[in-house]
PDB file of N, CA and C in Angstrom:
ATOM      1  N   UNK A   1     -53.074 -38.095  77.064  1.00  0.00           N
ATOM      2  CA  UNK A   1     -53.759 -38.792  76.000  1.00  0.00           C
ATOM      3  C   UNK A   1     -55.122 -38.143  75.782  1.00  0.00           C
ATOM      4  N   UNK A   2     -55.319 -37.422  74.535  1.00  0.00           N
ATOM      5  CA  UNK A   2     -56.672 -36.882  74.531  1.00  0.00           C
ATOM      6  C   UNK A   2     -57.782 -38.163  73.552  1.00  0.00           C
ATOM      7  N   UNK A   3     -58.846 -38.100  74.258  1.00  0.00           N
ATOM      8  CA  UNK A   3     -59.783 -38.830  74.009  1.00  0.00           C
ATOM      9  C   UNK A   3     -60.737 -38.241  73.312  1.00  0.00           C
ATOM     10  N   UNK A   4     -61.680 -38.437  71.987  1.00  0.00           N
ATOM     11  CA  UNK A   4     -62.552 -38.149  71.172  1.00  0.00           C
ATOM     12  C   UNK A   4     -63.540 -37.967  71.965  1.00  0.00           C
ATOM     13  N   UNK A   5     -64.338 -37.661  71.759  1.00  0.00           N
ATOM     14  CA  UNK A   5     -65.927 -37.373  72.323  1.00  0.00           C
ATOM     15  C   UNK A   5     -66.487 -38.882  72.344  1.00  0.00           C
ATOM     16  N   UNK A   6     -66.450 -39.553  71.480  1.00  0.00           N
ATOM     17  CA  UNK A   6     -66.770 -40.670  71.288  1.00  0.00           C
ATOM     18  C   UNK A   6     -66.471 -41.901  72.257  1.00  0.00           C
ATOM     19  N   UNK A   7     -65.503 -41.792  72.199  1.00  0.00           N
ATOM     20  CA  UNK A   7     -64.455 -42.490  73.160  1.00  0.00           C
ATOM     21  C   UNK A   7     -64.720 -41.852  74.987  1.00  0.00           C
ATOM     22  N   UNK A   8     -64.993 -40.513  75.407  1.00  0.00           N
ATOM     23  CA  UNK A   8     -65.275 -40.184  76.189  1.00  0.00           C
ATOM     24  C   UNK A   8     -66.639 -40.530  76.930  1.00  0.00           C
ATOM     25  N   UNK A   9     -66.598 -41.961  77.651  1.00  0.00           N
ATOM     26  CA  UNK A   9     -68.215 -42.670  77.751  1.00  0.00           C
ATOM     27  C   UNK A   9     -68.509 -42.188  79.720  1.00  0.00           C
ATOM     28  N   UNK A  10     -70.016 -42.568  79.847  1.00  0.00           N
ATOM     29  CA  UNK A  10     -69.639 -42.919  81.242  1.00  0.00           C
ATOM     30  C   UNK A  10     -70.973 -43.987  81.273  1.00  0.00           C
ATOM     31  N   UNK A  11     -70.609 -44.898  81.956  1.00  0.00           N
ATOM     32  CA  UNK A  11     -70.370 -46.488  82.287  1.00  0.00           C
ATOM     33  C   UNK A  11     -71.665 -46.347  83.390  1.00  0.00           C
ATOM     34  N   UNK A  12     -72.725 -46.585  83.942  1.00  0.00           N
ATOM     35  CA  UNK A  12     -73.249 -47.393  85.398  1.00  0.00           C
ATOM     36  C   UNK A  12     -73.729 -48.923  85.200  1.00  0.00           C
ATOM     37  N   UNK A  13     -73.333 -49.654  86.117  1.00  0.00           N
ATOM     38  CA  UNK A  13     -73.126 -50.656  86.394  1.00  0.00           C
ATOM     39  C   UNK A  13     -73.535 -51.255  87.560  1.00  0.00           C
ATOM     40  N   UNK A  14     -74.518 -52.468  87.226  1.00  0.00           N
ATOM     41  CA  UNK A  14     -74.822 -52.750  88.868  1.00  0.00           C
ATOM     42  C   UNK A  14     -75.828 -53.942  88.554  1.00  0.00           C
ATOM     43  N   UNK A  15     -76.213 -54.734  89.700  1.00  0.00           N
ATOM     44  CA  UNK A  15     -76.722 -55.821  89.381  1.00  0.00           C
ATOM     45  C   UNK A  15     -77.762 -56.094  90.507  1.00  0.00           C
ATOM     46  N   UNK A  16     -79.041 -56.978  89.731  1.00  0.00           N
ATOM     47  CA  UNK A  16     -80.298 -57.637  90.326  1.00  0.00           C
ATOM     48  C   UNK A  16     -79.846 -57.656  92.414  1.00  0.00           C
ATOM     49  N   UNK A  17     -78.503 -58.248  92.710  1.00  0.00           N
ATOM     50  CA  UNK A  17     -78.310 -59.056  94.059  1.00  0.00           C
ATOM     51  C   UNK A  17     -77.962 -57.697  94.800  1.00  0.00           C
ATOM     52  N   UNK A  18     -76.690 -56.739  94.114  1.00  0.00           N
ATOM     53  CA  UNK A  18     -76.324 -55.800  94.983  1.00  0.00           C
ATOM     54  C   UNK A  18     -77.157 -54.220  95.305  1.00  0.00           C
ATOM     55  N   UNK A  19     -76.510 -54.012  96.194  1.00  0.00           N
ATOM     56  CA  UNK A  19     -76.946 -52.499  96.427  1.00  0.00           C
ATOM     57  C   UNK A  19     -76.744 -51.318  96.000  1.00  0.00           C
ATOM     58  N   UNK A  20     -74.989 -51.891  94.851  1.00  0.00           N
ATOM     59  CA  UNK A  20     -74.589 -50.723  94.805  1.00  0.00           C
ATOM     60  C   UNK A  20     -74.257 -50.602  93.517  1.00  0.00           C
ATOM     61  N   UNK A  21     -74.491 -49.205  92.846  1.00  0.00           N
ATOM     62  CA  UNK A  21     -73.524 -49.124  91.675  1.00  0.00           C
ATOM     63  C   UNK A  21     -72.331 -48.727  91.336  1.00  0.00           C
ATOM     64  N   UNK A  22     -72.113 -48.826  89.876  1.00  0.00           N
ATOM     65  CA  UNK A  22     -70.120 -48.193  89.581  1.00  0.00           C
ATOM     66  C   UNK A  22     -70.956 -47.247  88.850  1.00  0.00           C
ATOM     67  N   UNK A  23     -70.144 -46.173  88.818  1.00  0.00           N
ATOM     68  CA  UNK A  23     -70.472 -44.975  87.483  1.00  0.00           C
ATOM     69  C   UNK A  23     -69.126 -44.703  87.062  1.00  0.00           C
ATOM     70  N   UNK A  24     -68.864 -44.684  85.681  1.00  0.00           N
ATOM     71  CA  UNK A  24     -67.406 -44.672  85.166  1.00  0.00           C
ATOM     72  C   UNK A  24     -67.500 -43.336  84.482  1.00  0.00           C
ATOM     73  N   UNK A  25     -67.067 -42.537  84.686  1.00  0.00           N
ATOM     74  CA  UNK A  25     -66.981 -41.227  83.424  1.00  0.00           C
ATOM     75  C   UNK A  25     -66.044 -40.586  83.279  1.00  0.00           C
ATOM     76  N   UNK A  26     -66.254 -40.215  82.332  1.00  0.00           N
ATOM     77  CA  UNK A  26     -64.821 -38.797  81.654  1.00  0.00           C
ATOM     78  C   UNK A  26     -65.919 -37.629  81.760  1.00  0.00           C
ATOM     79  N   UNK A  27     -67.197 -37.523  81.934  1.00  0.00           N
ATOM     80  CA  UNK A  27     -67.913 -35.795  82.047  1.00  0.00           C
ATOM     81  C   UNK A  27     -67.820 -35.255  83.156  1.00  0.00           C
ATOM     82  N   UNK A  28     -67.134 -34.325  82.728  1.00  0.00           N
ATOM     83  CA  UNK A  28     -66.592 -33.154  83.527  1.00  0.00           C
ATOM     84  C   UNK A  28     -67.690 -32.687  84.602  1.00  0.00           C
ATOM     85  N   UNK A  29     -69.005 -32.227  84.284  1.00  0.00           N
ATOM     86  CA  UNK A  29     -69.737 -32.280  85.167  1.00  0.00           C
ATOM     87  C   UNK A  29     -70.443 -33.173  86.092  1.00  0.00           C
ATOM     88  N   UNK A  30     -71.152 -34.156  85.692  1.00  0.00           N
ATOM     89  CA  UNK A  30     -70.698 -35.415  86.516  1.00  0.00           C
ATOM     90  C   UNK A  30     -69.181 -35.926  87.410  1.00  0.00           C
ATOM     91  N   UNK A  31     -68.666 -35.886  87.124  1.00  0.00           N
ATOM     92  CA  UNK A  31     -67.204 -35.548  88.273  1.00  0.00           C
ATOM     93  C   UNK A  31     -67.416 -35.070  89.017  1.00  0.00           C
ATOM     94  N   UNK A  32     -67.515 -33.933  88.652  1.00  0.00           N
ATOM     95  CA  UNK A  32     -67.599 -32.595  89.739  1.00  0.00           C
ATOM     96  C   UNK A  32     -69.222 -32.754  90.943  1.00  0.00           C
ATOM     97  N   UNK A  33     -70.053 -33.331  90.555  1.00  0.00           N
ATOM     98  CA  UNK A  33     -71.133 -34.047  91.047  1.00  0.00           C
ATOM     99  C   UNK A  33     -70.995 -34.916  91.865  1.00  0.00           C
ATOM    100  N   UNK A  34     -70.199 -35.902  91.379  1.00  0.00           N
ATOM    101  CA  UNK A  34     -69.998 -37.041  92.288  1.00  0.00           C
ATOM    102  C   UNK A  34     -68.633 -36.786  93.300  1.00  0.00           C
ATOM    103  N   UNK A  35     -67.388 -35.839  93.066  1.00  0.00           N
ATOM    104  CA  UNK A  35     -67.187 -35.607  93.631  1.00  0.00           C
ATOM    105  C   UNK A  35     -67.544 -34.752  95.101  1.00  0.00           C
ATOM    106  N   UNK A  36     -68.430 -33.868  94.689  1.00  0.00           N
ATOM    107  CA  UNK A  36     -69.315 -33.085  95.914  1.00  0.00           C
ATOM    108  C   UNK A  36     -70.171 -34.325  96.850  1.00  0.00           C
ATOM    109  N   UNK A  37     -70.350 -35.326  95.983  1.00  0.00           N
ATOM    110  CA  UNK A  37     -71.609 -36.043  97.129  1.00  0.00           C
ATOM    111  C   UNK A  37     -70.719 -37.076  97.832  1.00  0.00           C
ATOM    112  N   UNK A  38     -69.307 -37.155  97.292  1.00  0.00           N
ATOM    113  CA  UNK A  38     -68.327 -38.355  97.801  1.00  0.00           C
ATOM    114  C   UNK A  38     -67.977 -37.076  99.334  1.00  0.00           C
ATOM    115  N   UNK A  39     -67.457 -36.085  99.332  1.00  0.00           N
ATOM    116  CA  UNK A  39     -67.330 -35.494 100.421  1.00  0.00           C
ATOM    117  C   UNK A  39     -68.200 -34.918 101.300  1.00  0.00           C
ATOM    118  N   UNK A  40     -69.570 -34.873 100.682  1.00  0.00           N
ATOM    119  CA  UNK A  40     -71.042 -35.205 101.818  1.00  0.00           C
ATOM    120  C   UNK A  40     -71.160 -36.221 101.924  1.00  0.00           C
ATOM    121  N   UNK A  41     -71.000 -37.005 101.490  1.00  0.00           N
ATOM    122  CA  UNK A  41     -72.202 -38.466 102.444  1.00  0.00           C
ATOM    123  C   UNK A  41     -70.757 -39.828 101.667  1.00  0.00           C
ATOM    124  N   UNK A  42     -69.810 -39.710 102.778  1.00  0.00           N
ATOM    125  CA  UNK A  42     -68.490 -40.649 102.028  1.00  0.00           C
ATOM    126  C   UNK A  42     -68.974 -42.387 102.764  1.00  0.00           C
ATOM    127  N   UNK A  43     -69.769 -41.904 103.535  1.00  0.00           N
ATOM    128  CA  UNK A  43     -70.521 -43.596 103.302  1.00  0.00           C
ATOM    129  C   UNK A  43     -71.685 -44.139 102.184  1.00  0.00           C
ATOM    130  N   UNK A  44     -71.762 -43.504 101.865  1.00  0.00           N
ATOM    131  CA  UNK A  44     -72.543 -43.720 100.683  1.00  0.00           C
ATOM    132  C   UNK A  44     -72.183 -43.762  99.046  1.00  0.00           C
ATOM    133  N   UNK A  45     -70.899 -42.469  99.231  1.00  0.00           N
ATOM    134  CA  UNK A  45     -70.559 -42.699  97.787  1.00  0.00           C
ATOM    135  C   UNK A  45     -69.003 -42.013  97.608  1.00  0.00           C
ATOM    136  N   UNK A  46     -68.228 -42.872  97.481  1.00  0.00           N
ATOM    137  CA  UNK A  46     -66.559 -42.797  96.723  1.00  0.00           C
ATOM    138  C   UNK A  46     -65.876 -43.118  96.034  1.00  0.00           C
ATOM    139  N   UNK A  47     -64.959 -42.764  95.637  1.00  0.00           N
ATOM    140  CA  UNK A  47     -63.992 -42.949  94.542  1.00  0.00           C
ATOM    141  C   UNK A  47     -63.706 -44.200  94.676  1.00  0.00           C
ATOM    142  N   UNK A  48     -63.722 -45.131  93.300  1.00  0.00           N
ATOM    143  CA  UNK A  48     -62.605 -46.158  93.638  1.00  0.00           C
ATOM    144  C   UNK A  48     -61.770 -46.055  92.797  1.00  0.00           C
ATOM    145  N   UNK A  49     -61.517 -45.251  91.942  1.00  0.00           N
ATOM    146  CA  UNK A  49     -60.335 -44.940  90.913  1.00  0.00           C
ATOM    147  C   UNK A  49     -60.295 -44.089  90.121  1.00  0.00           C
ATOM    148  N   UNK A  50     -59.308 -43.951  89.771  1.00  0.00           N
ATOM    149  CA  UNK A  50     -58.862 -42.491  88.586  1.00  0.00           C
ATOM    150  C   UNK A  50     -58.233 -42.999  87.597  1.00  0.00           C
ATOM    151  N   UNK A  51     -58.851 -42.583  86.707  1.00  0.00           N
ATOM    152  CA  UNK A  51     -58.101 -43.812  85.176  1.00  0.00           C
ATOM    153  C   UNK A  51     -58.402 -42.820  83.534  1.00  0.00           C
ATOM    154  N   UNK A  52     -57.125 -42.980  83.018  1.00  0.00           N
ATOM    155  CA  UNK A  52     -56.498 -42.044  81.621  1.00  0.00           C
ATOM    156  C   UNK A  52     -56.451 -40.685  82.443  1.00  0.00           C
ATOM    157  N   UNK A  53     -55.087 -41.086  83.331  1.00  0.00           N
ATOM    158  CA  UNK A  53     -54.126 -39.791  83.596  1.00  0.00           C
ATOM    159  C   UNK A  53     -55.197 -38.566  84.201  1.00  0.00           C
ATOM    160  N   UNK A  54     -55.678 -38.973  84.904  1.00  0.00           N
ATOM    161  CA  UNK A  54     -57.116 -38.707  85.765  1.00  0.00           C
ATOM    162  C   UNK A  54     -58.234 -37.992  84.805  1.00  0.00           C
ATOM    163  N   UNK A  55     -58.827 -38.297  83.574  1.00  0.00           N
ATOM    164  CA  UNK A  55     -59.272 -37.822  82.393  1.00  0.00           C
ATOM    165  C   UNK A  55     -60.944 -38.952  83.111  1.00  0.00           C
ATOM    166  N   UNK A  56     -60.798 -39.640  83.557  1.00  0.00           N
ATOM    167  CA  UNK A  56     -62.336 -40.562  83.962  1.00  0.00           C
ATOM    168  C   UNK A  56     -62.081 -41.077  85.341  1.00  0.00           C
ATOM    169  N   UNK A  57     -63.233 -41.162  86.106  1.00  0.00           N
ATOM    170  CA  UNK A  57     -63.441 -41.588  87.335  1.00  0.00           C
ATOM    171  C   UNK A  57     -64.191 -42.063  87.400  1.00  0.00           C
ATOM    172  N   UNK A  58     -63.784 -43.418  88.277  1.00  0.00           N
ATOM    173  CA  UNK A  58     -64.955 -44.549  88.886  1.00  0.00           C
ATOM    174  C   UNK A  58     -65.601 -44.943  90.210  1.00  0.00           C
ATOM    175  N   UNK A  59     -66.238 -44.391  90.387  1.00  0.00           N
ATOM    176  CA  UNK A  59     -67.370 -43.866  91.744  1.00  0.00           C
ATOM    177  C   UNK A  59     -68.508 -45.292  91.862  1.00  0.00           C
ATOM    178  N   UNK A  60     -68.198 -45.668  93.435  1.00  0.00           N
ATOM    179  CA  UNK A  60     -69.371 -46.539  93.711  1.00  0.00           C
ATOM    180  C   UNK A  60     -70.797 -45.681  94.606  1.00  0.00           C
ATOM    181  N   UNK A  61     -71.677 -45.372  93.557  1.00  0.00           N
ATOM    182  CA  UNK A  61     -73.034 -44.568  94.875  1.00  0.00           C
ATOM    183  C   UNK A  61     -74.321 -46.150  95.106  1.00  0.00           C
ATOM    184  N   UNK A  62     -75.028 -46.072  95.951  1.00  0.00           N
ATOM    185  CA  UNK A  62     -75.618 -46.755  95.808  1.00  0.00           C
ATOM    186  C   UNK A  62     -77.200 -46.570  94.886  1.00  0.00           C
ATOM    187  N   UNK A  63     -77.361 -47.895  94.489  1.00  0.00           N
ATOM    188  CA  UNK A  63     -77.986 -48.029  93.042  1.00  0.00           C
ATOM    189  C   UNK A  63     -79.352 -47.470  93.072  1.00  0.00           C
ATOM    190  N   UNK A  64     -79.999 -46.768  94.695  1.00  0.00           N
ATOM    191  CA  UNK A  64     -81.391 -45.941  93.922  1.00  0.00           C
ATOM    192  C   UNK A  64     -80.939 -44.755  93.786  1.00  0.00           C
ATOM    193  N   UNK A  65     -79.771 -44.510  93.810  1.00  0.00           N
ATOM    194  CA  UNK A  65     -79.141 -42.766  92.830  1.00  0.00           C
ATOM    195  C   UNK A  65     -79.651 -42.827  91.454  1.00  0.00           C
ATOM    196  N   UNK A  66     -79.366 -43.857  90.693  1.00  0.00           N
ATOM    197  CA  UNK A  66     -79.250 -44.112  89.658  1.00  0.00           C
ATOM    198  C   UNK A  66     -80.746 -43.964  89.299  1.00  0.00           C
ATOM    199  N   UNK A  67     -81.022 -43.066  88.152  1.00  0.00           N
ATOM    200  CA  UNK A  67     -82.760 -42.986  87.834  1.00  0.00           C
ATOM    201  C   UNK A  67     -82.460 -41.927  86.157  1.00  0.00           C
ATOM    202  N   UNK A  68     -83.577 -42.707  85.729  1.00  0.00           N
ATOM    203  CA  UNK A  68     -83.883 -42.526  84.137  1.00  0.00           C
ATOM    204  C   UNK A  68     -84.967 -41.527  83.971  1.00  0.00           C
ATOM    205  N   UNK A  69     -84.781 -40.184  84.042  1.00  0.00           N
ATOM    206  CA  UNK A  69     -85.793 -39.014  83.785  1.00  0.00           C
ATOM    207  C   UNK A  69     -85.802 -38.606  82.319  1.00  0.00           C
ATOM    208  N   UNK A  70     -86.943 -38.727  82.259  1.00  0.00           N
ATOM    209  CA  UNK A  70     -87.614 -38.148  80.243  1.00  0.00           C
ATOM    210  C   UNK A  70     -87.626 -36.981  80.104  1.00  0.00           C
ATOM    211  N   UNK A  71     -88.229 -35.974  81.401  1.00  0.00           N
ATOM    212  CA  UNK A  71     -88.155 -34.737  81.279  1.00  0.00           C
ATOM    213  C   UNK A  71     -89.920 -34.562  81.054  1.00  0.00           C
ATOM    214  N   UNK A  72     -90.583 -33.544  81.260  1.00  0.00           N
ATOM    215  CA  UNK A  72     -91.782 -33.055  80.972  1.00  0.00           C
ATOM    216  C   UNK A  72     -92.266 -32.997  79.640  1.00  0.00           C
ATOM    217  N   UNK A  73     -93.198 -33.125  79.105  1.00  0.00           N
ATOM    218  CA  UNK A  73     -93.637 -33.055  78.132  1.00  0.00           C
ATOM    219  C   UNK A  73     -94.115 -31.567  77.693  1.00  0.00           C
ATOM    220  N   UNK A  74     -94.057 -30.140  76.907  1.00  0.00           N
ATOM    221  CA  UNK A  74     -94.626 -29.141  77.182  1.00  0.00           C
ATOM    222  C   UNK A  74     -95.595 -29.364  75.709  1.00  0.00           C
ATOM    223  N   UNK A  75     -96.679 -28.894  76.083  1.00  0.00           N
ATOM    224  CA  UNK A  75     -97.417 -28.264  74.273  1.00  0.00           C
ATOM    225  C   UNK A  75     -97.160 -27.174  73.960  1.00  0.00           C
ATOM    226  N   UNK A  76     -97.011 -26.491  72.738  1.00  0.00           N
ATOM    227  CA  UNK A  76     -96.592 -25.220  72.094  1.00  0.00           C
ATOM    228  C   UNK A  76     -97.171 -24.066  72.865  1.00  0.00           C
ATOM    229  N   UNK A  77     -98.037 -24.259  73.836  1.00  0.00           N
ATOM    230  CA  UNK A  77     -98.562 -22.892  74.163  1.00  0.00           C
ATOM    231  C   UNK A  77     -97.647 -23.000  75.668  1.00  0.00           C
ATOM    232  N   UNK A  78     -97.669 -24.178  75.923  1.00  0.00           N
ATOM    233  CA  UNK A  78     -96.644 -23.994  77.273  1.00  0.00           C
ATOM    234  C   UNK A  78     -95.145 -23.688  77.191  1.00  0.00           C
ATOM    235  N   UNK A  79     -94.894 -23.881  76.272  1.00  0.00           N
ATOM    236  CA  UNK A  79     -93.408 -23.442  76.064  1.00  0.00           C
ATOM    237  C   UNK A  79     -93.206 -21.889  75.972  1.00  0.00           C
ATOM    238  N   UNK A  80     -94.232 -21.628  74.984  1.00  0.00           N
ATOM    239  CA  UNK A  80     -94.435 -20.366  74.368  1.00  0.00           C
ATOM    240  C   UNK A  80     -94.450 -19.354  75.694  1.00  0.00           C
ATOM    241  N   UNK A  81     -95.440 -19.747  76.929  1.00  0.00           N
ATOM    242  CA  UNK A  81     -95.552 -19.262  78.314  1.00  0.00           C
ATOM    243  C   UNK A  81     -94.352 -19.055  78.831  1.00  0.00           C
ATOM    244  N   UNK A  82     -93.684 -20.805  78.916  1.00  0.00           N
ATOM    245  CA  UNK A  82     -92.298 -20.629  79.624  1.00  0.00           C
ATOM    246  C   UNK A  82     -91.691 -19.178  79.275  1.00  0.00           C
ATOM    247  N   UNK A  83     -90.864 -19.246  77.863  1.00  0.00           N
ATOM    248  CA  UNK A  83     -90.504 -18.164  77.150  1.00  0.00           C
ATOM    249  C   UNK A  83     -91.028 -17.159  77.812  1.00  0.00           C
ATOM    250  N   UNK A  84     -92.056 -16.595  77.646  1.00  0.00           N
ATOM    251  CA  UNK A  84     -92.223 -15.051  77.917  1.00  0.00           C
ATOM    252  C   UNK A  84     -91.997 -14.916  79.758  1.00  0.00           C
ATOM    253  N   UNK A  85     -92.582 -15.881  80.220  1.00  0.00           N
ATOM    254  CA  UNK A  85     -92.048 -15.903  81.928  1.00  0.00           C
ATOM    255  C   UNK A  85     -90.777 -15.776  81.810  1.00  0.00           C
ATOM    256  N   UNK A  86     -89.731 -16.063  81.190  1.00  0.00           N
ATOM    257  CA  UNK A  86     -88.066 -15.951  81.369  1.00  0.00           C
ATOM    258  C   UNK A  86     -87.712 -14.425  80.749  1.00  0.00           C
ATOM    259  N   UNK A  87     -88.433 -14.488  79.654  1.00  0.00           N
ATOM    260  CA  UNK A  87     -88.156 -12.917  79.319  1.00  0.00           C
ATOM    261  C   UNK A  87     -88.889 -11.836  80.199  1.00  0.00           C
ATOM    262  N   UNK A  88     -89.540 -11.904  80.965  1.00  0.00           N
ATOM    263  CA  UNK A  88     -89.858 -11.283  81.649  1.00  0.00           C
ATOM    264  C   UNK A  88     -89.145 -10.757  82.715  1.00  0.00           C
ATOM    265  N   UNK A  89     -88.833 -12.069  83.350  1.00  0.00           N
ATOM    266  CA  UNK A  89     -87.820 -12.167  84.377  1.00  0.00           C
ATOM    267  C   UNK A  89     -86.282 -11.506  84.008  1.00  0.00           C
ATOM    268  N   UNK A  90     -85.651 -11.879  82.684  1.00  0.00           N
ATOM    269  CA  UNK A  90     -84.934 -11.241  82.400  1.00  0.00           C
ATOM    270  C   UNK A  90     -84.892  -9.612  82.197  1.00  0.00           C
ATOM    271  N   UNK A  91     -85.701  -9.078  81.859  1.00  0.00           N
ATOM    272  CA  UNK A  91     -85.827  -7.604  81.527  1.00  0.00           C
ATOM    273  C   UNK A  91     -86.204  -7.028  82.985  1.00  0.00           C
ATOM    274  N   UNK A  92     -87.359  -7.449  84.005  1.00  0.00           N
ATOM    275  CA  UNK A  92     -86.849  -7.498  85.335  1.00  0.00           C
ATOM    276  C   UNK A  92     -85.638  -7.180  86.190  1.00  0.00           C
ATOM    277  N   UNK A  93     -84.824  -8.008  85.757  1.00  0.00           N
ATOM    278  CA  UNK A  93     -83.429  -8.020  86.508  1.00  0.00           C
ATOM    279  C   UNK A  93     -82.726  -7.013  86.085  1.00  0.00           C
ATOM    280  N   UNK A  94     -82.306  -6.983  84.659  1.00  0.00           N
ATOM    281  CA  UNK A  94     -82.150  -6.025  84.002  1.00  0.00           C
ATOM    282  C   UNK A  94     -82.125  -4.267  84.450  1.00  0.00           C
ATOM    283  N   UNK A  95     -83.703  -4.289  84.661  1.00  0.00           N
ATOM    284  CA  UNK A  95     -84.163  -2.850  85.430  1.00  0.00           C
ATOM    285  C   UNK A  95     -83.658  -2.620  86.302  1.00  0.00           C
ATOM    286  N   UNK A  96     -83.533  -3.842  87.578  1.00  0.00           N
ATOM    287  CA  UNK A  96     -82.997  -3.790  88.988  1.00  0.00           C
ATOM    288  C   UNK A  96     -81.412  -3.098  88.891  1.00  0.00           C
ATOM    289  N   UNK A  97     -81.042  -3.700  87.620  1.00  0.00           N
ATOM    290  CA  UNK A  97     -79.601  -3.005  87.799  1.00  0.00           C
ATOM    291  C   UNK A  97     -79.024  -1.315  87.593  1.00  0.00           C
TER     292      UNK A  97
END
């Protein structure tokens, strides 16, 4: 059964009393995430199901995993920096080869 993008959600879930959360997803990278940390630390975080023909998985980690990052703020001259530090680095490597 293929699922729209739309339709392809992922879910966390968890409440004021408990410790722990659900994370429901169909993203492929997230999977692959939570699968790696379910086979490091399997007291802390595992599968509890596989659902749409294993297309989404529902993982309990506990709930201070769960965190809301904005990301940095840059101003035009810091970006502009970033940029030339990466191109730098790139043409760098480049040479090495």
């Amino acid at each position: 059964m293929h699922l729209s993008k739309e339709e392809r959600e992922t879910i966390i879930c968890y409440n004021e009393a408990g410790e722990a959360a659900s994370v429901y997803t169909h993203n492929a990278a997230l999977r692959r995430k939570l699968e790696k940390l379910a086979q490091e630390r399997p007291a802390e975080c595992w599968l509890e199901k596989t659902s749409h023909d294993g297309q989404a998985v529902d993982y309990i980690v506990p709930k201070q995993w769960v965190k809301v990052n904005a990301g940095r703020l840059w101003t035009a001259e810091q970006r502009a920096a970033q940029v030339e530090r990466g191109r730098k680095l790139g043409s760098e490597r480049q040479n090495a080869r």
